[in-house]
Structure formats: structure tokens, C-alpha cells
C-alpha atoms as a PDB file:
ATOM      1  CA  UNK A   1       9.124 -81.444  35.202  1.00  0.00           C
ATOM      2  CA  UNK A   2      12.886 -81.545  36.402  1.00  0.00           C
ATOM      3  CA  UNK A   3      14.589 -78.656  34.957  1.00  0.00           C
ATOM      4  CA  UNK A   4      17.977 -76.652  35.699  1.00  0.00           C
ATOM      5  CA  UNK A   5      20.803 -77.752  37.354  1.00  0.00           C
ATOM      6  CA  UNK A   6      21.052 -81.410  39.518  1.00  0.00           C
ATOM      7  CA  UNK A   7      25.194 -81.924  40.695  1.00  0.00           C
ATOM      8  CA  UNK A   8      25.380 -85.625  40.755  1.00  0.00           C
ATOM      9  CA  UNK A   9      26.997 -85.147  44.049  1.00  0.00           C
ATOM     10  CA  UNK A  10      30.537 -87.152  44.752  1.00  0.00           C
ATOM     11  CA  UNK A  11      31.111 -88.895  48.313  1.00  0.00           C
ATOM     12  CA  UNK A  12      33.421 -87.180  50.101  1.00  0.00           C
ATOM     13  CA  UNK A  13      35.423 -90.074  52.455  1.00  0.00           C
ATOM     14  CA  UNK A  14      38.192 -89.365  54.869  1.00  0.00           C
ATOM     15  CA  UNK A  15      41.703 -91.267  55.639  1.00  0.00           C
ATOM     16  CA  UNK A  16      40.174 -94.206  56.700  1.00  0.00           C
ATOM     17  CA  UNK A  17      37.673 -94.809  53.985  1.00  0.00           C
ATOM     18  CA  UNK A  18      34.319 -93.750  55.648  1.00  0.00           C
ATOM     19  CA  UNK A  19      32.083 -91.346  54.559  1.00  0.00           C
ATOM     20  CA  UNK A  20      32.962 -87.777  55.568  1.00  0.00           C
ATOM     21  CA  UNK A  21      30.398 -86.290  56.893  1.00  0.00           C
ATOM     22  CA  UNK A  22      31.651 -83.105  57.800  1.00  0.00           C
ATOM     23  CA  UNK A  23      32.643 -82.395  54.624  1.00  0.00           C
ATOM     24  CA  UNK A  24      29.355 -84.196  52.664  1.00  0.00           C
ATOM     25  CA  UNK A  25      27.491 -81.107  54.150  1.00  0.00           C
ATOM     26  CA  UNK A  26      29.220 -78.385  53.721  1.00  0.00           C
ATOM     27  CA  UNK A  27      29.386 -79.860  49.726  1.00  0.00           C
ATOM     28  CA  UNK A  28      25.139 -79.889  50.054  1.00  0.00           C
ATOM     29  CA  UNK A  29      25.485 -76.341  51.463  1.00  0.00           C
ATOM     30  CA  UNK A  30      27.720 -75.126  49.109  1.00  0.00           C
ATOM     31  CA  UNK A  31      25.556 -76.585  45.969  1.00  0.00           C
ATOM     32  CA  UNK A  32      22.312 -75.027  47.212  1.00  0.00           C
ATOM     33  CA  UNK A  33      23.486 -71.444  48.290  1.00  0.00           C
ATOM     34  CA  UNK A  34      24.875 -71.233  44.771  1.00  0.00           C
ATOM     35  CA  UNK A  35      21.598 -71.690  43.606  1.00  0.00           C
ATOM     36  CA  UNK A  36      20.765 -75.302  42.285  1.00  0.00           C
ATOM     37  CA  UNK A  37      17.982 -77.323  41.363  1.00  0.00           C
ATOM     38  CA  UNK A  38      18.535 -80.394  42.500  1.00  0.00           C
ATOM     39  CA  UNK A  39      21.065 -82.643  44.267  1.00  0.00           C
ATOM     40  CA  UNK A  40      21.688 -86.108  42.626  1.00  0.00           C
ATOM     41  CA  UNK A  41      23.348 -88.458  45.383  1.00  0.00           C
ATOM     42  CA  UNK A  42      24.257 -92.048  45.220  1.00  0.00           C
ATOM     43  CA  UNK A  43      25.477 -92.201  41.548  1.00  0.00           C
ATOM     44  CA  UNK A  44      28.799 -93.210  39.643  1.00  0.00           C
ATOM     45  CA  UNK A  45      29.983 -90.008  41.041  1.00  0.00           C
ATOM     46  CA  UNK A  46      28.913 -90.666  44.735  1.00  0.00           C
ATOM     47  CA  UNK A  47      30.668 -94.187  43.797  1.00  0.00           C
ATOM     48  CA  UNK A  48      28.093 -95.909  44.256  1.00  0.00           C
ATOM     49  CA  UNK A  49      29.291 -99.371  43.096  1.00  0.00           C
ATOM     50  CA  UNK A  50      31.611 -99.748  46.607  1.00  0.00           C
ATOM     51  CA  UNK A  51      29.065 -97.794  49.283  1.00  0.00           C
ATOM     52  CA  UNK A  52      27.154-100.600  51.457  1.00  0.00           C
ATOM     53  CA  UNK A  53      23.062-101.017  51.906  1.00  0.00           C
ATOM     54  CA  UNK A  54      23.816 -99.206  55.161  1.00  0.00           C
ATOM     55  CA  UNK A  55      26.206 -96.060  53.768  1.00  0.00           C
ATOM     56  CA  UNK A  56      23.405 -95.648  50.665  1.00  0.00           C
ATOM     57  CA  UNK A  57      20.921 -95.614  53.052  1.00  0.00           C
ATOM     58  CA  UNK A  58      22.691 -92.878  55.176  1.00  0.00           C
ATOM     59  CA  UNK A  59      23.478 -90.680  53.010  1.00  0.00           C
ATOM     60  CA  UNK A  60      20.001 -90.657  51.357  1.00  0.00           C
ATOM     61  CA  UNK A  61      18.711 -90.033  54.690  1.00  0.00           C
ATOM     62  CA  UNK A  62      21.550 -87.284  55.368  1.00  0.00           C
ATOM     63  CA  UNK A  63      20.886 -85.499  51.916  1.00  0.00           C
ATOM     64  CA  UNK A  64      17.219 -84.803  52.298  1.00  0.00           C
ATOM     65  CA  UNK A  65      17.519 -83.802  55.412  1.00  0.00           C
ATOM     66  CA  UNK A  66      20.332 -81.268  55.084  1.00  0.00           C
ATOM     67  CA  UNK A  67      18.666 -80.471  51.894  1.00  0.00           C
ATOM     68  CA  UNK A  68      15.409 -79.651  53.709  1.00  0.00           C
ATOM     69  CA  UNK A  69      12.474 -79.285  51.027  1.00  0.00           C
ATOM     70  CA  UNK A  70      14.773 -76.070  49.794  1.00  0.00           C
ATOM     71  CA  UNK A  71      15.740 -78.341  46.464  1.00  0.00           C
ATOM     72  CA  UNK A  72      14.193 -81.461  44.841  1.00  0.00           C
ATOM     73  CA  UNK A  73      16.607 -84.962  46.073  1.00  0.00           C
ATOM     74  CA  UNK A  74      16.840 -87.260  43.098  1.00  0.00           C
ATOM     75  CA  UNK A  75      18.802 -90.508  44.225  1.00  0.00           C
ATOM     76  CA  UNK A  76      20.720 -93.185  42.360  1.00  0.00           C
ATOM     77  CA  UNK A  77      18.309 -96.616  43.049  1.00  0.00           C
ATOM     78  CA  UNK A  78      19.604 -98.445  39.432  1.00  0.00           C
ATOM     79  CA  UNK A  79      20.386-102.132  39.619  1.00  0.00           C
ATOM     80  CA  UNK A  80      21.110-104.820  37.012  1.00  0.00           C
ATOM     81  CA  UNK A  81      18.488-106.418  38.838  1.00  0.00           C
ATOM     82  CA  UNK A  82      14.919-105.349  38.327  1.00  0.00           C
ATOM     83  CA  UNK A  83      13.562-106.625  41.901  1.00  0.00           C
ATOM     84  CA  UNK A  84      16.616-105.182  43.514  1.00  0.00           C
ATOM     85  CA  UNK A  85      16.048-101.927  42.149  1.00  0.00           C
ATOM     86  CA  UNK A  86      12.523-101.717  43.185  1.00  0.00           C
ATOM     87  CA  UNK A  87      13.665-102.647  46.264  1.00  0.00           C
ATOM     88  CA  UNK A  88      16.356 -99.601  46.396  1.00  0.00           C
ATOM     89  CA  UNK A  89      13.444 -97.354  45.109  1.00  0.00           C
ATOM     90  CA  UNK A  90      10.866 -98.007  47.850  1.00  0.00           C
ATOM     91  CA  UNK A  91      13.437 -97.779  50.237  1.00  0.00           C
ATOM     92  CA  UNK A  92      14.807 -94.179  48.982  1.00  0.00           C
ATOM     93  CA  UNK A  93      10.730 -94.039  48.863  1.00  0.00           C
ATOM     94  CA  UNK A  94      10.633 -94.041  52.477  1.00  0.00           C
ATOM     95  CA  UNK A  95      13.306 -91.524  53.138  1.00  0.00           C
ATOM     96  CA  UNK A  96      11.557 -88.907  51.327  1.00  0.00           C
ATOM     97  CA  UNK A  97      13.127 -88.208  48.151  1.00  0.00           C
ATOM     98  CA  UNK A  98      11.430 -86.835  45.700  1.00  0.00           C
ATOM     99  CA  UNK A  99      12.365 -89.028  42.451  1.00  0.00           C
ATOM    100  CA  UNK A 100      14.948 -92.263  41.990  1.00  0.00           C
ATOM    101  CA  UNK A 101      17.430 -92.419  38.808  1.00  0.00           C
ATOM    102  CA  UNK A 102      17.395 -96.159  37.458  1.00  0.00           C
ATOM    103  CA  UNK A 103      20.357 -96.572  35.141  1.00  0.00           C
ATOM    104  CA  UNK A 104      19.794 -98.804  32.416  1.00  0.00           C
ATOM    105  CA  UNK A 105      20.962-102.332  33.920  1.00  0.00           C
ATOM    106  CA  UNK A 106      24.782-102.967  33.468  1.00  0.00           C
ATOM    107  CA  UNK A 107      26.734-106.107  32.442  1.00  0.00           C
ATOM    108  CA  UNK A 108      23.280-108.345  31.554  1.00  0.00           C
ATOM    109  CA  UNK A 109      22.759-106.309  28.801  1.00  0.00           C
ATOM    110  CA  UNK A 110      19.101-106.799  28.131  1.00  0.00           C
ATOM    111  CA  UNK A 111      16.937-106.471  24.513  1.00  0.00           C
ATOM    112  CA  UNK A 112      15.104-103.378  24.521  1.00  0.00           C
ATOM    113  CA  UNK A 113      11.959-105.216  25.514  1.00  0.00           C
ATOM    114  CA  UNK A 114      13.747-106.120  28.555  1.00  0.00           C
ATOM    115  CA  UNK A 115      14.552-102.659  29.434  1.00  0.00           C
ATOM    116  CA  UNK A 116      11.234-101.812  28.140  1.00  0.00           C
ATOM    117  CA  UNK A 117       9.668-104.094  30.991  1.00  0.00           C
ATOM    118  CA  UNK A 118      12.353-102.950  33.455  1.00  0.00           C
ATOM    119  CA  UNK A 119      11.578 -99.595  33.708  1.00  0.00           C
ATOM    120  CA  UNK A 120       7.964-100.250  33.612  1.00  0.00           C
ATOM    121  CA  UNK A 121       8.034-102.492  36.871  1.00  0.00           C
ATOM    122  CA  UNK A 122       9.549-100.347  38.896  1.00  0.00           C
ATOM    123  CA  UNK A 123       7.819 -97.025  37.543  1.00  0.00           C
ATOM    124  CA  UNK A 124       4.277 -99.536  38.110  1.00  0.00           C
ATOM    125  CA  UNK A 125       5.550-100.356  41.993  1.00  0.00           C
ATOM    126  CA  UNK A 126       6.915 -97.399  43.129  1.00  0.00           C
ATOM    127  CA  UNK A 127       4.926 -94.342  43.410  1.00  0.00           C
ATOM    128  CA  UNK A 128       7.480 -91.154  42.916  1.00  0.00           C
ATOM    129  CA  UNK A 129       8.640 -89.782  39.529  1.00  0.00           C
ATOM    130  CA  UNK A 130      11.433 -92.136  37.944  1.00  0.00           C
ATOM    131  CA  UNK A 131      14.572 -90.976  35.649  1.00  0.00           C
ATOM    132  CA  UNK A 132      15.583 -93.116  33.310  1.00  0.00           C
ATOM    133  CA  UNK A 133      19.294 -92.728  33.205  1.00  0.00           C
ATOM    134  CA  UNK A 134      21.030 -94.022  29.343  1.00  0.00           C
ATOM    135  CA  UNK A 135      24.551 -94.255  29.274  1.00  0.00           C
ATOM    136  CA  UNK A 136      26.114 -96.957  26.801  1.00  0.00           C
ATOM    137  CA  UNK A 137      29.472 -96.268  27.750  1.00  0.00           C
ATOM    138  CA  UNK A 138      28.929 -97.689  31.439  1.00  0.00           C
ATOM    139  CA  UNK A 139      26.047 -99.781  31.009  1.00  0.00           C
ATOM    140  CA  UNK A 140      27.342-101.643  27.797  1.00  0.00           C
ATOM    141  CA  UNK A 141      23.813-101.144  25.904  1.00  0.00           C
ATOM    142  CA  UNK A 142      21.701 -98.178  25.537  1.00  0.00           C
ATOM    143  CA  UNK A 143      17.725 -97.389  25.163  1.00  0.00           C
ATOM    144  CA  UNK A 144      16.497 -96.405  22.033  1.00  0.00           C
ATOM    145  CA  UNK A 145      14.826 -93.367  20.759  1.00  0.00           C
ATOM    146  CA  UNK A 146      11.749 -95.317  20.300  1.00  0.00           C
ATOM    147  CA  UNK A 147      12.121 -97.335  23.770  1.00  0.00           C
ATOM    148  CA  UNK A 148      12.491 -94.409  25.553  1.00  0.00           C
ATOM    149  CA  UNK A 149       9.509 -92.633  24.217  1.00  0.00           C
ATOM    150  CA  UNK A 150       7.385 -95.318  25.037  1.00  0.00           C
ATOM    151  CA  UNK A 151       8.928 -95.075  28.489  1.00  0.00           C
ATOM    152  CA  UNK A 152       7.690 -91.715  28.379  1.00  0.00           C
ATOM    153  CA  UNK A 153       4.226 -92.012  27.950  1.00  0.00           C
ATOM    154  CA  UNK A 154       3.985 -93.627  32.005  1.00  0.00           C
ATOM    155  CA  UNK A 155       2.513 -90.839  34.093  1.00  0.00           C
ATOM    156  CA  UNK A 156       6.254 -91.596  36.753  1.00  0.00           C
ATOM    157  CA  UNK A 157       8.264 -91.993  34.147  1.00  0.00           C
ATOM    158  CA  UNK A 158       9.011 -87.883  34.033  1.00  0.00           C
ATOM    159  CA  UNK A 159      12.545 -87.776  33.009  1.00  0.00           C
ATOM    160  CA  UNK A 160      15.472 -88.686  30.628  1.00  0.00           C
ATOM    161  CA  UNK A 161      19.147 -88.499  31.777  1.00  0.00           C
ATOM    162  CA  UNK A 162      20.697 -88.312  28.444  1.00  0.00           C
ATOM    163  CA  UNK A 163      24.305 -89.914  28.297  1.00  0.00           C
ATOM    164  CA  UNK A 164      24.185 -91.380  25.442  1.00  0.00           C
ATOM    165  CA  UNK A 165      26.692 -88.802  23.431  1.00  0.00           C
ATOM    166  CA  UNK A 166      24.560 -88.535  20.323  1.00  0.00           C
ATOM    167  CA  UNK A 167      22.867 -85.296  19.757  1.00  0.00           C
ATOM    168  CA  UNK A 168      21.322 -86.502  16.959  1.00  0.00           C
ATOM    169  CA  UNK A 169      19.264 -89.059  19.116  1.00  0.00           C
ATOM    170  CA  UNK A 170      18.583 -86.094  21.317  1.00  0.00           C
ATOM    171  CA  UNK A 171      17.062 -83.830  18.964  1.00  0.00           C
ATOM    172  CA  UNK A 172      14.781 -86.568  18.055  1.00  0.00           C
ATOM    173  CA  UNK A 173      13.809 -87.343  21.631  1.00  0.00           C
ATOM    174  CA  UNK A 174      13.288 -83.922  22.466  1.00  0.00           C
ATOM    175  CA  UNK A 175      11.412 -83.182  18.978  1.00  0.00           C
ATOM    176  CA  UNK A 176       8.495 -86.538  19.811  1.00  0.00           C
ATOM    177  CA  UNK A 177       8.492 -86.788  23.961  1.00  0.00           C
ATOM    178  CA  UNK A 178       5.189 -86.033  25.092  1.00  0.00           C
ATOM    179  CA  UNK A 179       4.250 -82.622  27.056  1.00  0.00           C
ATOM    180  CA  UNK A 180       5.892 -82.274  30.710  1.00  0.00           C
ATOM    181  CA  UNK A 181       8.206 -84.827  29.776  1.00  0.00           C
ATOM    182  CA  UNK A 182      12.140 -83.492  30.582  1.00  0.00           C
ATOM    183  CA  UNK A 183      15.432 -84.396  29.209  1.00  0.00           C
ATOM    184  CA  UNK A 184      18.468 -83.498  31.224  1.00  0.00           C
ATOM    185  CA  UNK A 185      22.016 -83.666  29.473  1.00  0.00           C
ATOM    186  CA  UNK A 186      24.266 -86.242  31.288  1.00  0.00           C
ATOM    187  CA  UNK A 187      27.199 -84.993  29.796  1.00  0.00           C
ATOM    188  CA  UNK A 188      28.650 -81.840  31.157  1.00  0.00           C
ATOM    189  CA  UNK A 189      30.242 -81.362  27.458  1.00  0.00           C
ATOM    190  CA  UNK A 190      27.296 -80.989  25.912  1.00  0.00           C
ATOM    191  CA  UNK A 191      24.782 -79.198  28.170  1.00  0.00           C
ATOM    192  CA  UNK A 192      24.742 -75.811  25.455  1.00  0.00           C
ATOM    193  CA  UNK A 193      23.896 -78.164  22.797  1.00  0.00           C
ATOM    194  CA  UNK A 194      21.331 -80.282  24.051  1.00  0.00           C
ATOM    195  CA  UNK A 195      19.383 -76.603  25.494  1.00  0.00           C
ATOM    196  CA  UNK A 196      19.874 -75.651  22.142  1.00  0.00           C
ATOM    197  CA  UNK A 197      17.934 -78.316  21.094  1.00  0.00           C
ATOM    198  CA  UNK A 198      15.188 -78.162  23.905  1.00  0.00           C
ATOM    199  CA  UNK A 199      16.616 -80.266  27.011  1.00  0.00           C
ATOM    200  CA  UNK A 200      15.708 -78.696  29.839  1.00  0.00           C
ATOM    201  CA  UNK A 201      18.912 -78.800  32.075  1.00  0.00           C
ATOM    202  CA  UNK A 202      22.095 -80.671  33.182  1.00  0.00           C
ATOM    203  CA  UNK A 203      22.751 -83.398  35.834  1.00  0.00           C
ATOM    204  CA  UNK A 204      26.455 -82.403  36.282  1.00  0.00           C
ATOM    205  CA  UNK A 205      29.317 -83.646  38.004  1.00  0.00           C
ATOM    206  CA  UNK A 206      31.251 -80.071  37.489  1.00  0.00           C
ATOM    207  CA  UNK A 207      29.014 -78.030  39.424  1.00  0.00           C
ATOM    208  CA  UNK A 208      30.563 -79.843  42.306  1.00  0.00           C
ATOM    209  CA  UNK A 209      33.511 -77.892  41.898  1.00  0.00           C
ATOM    210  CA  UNK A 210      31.705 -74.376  39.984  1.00  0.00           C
ATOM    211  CA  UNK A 211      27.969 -74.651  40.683  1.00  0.00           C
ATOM    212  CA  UNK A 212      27.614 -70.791  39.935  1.00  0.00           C
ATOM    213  CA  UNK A 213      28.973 -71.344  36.906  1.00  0.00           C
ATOM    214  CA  UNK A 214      27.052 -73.932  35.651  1.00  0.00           C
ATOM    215  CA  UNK A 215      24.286 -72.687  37.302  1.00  0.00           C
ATOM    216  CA  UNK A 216      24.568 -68.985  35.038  1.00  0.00           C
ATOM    217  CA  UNK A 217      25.132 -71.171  31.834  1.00  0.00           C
ATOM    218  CA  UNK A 218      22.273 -73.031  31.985  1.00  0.00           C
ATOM    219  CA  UNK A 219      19.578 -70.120  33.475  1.00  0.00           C
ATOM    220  CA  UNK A 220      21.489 -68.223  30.057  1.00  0.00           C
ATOM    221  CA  UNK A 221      19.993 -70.925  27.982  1.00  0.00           C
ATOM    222  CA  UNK A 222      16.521 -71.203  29.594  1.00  0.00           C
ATOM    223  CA  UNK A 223      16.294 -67.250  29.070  1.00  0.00           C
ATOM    224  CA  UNK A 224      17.714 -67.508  25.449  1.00  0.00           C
ATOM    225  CA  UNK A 225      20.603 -65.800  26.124  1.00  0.00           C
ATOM    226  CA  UNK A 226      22.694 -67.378  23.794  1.00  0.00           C
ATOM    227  CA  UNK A 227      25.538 -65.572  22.996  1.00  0.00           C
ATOM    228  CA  UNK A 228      26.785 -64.957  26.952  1.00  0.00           C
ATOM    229  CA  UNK A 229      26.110 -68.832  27.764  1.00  0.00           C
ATOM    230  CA  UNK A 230      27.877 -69.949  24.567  1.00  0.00           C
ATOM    231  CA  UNK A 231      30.828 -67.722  26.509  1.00  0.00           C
ATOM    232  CA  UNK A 232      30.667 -69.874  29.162  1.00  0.00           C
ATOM    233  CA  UNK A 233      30.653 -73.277  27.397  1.00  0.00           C
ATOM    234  CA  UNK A 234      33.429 -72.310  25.815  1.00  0.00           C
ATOM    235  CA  UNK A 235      34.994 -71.194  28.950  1.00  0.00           C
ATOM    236  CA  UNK A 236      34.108 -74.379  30.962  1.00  0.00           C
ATOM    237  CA  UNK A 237      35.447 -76.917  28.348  1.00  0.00           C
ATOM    238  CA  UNK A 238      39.265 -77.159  28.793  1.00  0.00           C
ATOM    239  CA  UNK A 239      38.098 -78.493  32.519  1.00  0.00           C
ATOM    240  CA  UNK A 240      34.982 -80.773  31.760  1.00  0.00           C
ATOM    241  CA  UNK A 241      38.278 -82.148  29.126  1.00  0.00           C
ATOM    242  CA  UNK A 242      40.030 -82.855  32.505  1.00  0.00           C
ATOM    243  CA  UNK A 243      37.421 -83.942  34.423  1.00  0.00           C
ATOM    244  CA  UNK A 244      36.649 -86.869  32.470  1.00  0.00           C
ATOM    245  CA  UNK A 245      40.592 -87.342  30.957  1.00  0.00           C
ATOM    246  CA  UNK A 246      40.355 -90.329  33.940  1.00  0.00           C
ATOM    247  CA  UNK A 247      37.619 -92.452  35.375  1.00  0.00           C
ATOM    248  CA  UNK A 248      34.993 -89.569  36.839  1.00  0.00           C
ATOM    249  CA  UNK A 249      34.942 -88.992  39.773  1.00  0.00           C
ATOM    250  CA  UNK A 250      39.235 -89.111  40.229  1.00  0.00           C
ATOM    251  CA  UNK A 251      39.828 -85.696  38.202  1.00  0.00           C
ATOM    252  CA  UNK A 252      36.667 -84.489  40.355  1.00  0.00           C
ATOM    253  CA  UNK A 253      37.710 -85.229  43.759  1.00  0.00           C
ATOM    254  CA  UNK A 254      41.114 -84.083  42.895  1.00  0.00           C
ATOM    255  CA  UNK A 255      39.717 -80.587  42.036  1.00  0.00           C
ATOM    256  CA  UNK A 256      37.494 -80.131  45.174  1.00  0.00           C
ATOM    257  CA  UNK A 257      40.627 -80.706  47.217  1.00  0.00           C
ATOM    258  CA  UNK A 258      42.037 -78.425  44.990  1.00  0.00           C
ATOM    259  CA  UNK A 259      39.246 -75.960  45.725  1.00  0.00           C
ATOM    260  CA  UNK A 260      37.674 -77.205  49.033  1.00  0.00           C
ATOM    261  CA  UNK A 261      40.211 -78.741  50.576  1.00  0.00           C
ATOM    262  CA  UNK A 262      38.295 -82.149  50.752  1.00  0.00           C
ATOM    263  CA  UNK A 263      39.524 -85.292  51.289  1.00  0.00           C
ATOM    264  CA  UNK A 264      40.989 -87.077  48.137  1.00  0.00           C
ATOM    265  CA  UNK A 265      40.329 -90.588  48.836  1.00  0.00           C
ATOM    266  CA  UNK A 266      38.694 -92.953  46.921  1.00  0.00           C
ATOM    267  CA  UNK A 267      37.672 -96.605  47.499  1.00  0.00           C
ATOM    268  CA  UNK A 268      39.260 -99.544  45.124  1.00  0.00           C
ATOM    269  CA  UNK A 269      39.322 -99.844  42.356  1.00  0.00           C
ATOM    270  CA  UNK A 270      39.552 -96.291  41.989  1.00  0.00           C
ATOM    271  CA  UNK A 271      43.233 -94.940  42.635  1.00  0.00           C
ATOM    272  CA  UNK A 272      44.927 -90.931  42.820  1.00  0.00           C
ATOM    273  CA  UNK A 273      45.014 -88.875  39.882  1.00  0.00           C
ATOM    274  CA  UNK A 274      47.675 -89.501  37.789  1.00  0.00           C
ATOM    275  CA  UNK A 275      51.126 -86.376  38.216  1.00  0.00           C
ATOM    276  CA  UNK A 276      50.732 -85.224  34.444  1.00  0.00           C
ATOM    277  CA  UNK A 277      46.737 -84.608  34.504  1.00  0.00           C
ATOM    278  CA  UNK A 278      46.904 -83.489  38.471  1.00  0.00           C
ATOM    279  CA  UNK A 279      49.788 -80.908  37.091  1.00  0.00           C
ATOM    280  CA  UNK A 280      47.273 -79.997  34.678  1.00  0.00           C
ATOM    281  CA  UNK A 281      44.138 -79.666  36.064  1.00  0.00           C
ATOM    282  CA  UNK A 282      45.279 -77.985  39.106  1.00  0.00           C
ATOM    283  CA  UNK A 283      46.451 -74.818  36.634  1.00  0.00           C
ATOM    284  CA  UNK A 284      42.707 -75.056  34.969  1.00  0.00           C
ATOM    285  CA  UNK A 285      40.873 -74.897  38.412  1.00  0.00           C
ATOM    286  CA  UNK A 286      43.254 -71.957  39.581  1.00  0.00           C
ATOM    287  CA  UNK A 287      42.099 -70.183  36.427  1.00  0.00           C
ATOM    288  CA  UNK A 288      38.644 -70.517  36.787  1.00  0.00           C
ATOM    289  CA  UNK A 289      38.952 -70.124  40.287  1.00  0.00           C
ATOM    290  CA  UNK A 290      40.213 -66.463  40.092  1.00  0.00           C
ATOM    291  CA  UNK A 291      37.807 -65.539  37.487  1.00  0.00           C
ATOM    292  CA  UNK A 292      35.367 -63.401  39.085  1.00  0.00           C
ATOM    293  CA  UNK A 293      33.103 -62.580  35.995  1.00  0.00           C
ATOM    294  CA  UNK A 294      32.484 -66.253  35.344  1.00  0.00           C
ATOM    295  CA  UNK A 295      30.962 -66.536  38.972  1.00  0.00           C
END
């Protein structure tokens, strides 16, 4: 079962537009001395829709090696495409990670005995743990309570992303899933909630920028200490606001230059930050920056 923490790790690129590799490290480093559970690369955050065959395949490789056995490596392998994600997942397969996030497929929006079958043919051919990854907003449809816990019952099939935004949904996932079977909040926002309910963790794009402090929320929640994480929720939401105010990741990679000093480049479509939010979020990370009893 995948529980804790897993930062859906951004791409860190230099002037030029390549991958910066330098900097990709030290961002692994960083995410695993501050005590993680997981690294998630290749995702919407790693912007995956513009990285090559080639690049996805390097910094799979890159990833589990830096990351060394020390933390589980979860990698995006989703397509629209059923054979093309299989393909993706035996090839992450060979790499060594330890478990592929399939997104549910994008733009052909399928019934949900098409996703049904999806998930089941690659979870069928490929023999690591799978997480399903539902997020309507991106992938224009989303996977039903009652799809997904039929999902559940495969043996690889070990884990929900849940994007999906409705807590509701959750509570009934979480109350029916069958033993060993883990739900991970997609949704930085509503981490506290969804451990309140039972979820087991977060796969978060702010503990790029404050892994400690995600990291101490969450480990709150798993000890049922309620009161001190509900603090920190509280604390964290005026960024997570900011962080997703534009297209994630360009609020993200504008705060870990802000914090890291890493490149802020992106690859097209995505563009800089707008002034007003930059203006803004730059005062938010300062804050929590300087704010030693939250670390």
C-alpha cells in the first residue's frame, strides 16, 4: 500500500529548453532528505504532454537512480491510447520503477466500460502495481465510484489518485475499497479532508516547494493528531490558492525560483506567470519561507 507523501515532481529546464539536470537532482535530493515517500515524475507537473520518448525515458532512468531504493518511484505512463500506455508501462517496467500512474485517457472520452477495460489491459500486461489517476477537470470524463472499485479488486491495481474534487465520492470509495487498497488525495487543497476520511496520503505538487511541511501535515494525520495538522492546512492554503490561480505547474516553477533559484522556463504552450499573481505569490512563499515552526 502507497501511503504518505509522493511530490509529483516538476521538470526543471534551463534557457534553452532542455532538461536541467543539475538542478532535477538537487530537487530529488531535496524531496527525500525532507523525508518523503515517494517521488512521482513524468506527470502534468513534470509537463509531460511536451517531453519526447527519449527525455521521458531519461528522466525515469535519472529518477530511480538518484532515488536509489531510499523511496518508492511512481511514474506518469497514462495515454489516451490503451496500447501506447502499455507500451510506456513496460518500458518504465524496465527501468525499475516501482509502480506507473495511468491517467484516465484524455480527449476520447471513453464509457466507463471503456475505462473499465483500459485499466484492466494494462494492469493484466504489465506486472508492477498500477495507480489509477481520476481527474475530470483534465481528462474531460471521470471514473466512477463503482468503476473504480471494480478496478480495485485486480491484485496491481493498488492505488487511487483521487482528483476528482468531490469528497463525497471519496468517502464512499474509501468506506467500500477492499483491504490494502490506498487512496491518495490529488488535490493539495484537500489532503486534511480526504485523511479525515481514511485516504492514506497526498501526491502533491506543493511539496516541491515545502516538502517538510507537507510532509508534518500528513504524518499529523496518520498519527491522529488533528488539531496541529488542521494548523497546518490552514496555514498552507493561501499558497495551494496560488499555486493553482494559473495552469499548474506556472505558479509552481515560479515559486521554486523563488525559493531554489531554479530555472523558470517552461515549454509552449505554457508561458511566465502573470505580474499580479507573481507579485502575490512571491509575498506568500517569503512568509512561509521564514516560518521556522511550520518546518
Amino acid at each position: 500500500m502507497f501511503a504518505g507523501v509522493f511530490t509529483a515532481l516538476a521538470t526543471p529546464f534551463d534557457q534553452k529548453g532542455r532538461i536541467d539536470w543539475d538542478h532535477f537532482e538537487r530537487l530529488v535530493q531535496t524531496q527525500i532528505e525532507a523525508g518523503v515517500d515517494g517521488l512521482v515524475p513524468v506527470g502534468t507537473t513534470g509537463e509531460s504532454p511536451t517531453l519526447s520518448a527519449e527525455e521521458c525515458h531519461d528522466i525515469t532512468s535519472a529518477v530511480v537512480r538518484w532515488a536509489n531504493g531510499r523511496v518508492p518511484v511512481i511514474v506518469g505512463a497514462g495515454s489516451n491510447s490503451t496500447c501506447e500506455a502499455i507500451r510506456k508501462a513496460q518500458a518504465a517496467r524496465r527501468l525499475g520503477v516501482d509502480a506507473t500512474m495511468q491517467v484516465v485517457p484524455y480527449y476520447n472520452k471513453p464509457t466507463q466500460a471503456g475505462l473499465f477495460r483500459h485499466f484492466m489491459e494494462i494492469a493484466d500486461t504489465v506486472d508492477i502495481p498500477l495507480v489509477v489517476y481520476n481527474v475530470p477537470i483534465r481528462s474531460g470524463v471521470g471514473i466512477s465510484t463503482a468503476t473504480i472499485l471494480d478496478l480495485s479488486k485486480h491484485e496491481r491495481i493498488t492505488t487511487l489518485k483521487d482528483a476528482g474534487g468531490n469528497v463525497s465520492e471519496t468517502s464512499d470509495i474509501v468506506s467500500r475499497r477492499p483491504e490494502g487498497f490506498s487512496v491518495l488525495s490529488g488535490e493539495d487543497g484537500l489532503t486534511f479532508p480526504m485523511m479525515a476520511l481514511g485516504a492514506e496520503g497526498v501526491i502533491s505538487v506543493l511539496s516541491n516547494i515545502f516538502p517538510k511541511h507537507v510532509v508534518r501535515m500528513v504524518r499529523l494525520c496518520r498519527a491522529g493528531e488533528w488539531g496541529e495538522a488542521r494548523y497546518i492546512h490552514f496555514a498552507l492554503q493561501p499558497i495551494i490558492r496560488l499555486l493553482f490561480e494559473e495552469t499548474n505547474p506556472i505558479p509552481l516553477k515560479a515559486a521554486m525560483a523563488m525559493r531554489f533559484g531554479t530555472g523558470e522556463y517552461y515549454r509552449l504552450p505554457l508561458v511566465p506567470i502573470s505580474p499580479d499573481l507573481r507579485a502575490r505569490l512571491a509575498g506568500v512563499v517569503e512568509e512561509l519561507s521564514g516560518d521556522a515552526a511550520m518546518a
